[in-house]
Protein backbone atom coordinates (compact mmCIF):
# COMPACT_ATOMS: atom_id res chain seq x y z
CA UNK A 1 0.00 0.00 0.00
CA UNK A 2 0.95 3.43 -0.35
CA UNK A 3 -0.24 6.79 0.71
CA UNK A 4 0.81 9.90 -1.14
CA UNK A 5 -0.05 13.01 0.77
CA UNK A 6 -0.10 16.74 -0.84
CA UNK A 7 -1.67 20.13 0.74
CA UNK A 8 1.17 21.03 2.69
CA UNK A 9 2.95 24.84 2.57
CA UNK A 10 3.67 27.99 4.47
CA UNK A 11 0.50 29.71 6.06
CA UNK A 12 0.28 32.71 8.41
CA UNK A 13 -1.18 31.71 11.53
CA UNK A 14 -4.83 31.82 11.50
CA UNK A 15 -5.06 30.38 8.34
CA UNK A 16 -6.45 27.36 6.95
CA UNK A 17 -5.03 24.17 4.97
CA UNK A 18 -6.31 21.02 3.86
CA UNK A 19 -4.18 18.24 3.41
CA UNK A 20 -5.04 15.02 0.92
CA UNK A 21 -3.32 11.64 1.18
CA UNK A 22 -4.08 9.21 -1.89
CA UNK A 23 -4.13 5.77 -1.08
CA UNK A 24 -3.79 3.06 -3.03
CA UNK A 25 -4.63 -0.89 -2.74
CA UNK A 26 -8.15 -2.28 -2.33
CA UNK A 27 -8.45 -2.44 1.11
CA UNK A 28 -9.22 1.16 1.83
CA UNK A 29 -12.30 1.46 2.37
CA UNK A 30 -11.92 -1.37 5.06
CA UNK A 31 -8.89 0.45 6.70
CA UNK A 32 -9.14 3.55 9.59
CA UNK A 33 -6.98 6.50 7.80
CA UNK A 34 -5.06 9.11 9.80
CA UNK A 35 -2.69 11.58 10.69
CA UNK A 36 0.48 11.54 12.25
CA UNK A 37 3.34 14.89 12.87
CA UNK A 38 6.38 15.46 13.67
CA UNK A 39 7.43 18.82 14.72
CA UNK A 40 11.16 20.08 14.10
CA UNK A 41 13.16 18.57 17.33
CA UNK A 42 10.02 16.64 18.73
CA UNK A 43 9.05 12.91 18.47
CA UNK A 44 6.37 11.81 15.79
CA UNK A 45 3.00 12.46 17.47
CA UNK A 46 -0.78 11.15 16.56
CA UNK A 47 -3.26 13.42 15.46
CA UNK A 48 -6.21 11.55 14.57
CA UNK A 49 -7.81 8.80 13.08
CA UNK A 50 -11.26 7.99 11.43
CA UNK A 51 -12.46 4.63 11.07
CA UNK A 52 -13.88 2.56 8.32
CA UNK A 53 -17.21 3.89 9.63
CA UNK A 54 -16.42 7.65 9.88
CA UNK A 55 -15.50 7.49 13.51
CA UNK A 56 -13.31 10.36 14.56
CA UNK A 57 -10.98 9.42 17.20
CA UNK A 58 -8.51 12.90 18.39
CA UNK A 59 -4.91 12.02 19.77
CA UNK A 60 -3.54 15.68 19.75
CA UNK A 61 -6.36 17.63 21.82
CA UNK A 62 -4.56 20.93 20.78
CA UNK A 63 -6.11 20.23 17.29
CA UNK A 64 -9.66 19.11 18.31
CA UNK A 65 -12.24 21.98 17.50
CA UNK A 66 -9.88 23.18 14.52
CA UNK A 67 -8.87 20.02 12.78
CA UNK A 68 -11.24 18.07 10.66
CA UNK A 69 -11.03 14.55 9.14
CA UNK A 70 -12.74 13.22 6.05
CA UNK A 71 -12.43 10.17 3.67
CA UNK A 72 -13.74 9.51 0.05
CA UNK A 73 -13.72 5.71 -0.31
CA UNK A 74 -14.43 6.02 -4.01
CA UNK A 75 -11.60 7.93 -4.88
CA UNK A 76 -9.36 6.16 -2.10
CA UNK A 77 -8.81 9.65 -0.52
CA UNK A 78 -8.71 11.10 2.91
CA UNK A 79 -8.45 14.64 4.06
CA UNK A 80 -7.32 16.84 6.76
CA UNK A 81 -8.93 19.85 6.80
CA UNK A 82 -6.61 22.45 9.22
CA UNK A 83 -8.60 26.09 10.03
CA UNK A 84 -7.38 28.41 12.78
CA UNK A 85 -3.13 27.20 12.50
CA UNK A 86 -0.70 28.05 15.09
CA UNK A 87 3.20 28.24 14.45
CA UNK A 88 3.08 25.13 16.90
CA UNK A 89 0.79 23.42 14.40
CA UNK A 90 4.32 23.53 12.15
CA UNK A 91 5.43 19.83 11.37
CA UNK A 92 5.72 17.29 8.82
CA UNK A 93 2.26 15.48 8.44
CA UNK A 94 2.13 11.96 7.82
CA UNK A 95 -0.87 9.89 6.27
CA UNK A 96 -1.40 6.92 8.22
CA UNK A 97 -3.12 3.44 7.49
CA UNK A 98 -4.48 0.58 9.78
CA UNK A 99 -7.03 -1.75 10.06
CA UNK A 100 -8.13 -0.03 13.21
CA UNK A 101 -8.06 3.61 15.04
CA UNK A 102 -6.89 1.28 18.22
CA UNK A 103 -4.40 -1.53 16.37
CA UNK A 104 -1.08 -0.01 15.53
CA UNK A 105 0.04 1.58 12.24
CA UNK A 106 0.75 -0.44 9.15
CA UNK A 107 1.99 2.04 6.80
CA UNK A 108 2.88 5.76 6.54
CA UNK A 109 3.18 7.63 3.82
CA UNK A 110 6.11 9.92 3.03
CA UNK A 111 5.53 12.91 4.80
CA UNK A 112 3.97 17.54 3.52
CA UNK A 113 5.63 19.91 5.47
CA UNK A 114 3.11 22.45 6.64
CA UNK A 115 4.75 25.63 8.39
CA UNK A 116 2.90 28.29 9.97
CA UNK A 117 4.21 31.47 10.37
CA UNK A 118 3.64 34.43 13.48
């Protein structure tokens, strides 16, 4: 399997992104999707997951009210939608693929750099 994500650039803070990962195989729609980041000098973090079902499950409660997660299983897409950024919102964003929100991660995908600037 393999995820190719897009979306990310340089934003001023308060602004909005939206970040697509591509999957591809025939399991996605089957598979919870997500989002990992890793900011510059920090360990890789979880941001969220949704389930097969459209269940939203938050990791990073600094993003909860201001992050949004989405999936089109027909075109083997999911989104992040990112409104209201922070410069501490600045990482690299990984797509993410399991069977499960709660099982671990079987795949990430290589990584958009999304920097927010003061």
């Amino acid at each position: 399997v393999q995820l190719q994500a897009s979306g990310g650039g340089l934003v001023q803070a308060g602004g909005s992104l939206r970040l697509s990962c591509a999957a591809s195989g025939r399991t996605f729609s089957s598979n919870a999707m997500g989002w990992f980041r890793q900011a510059p000098g920090k360990e890789r973090e979880g941001v969220l997951c949704i389930s097969n079902t459209g269940r939203v499950t938050y990791y990073a409660g600094s993003v909860k009210g201001r992050f949004t997660v989405s999936r089109d299983n027909a075109k083997n897409t999911v989104y992040l939608q990112m409104n209201s950024l922070k410069p501490e919102d600045t990482a690299v964003y990984y797509c993410t693929r399991r069977w499960h929100c709660h099982t671990p991660v079987q795949d990430f995908g290589q990584g958009t750099l999304v920097t927010v600037s003061s």
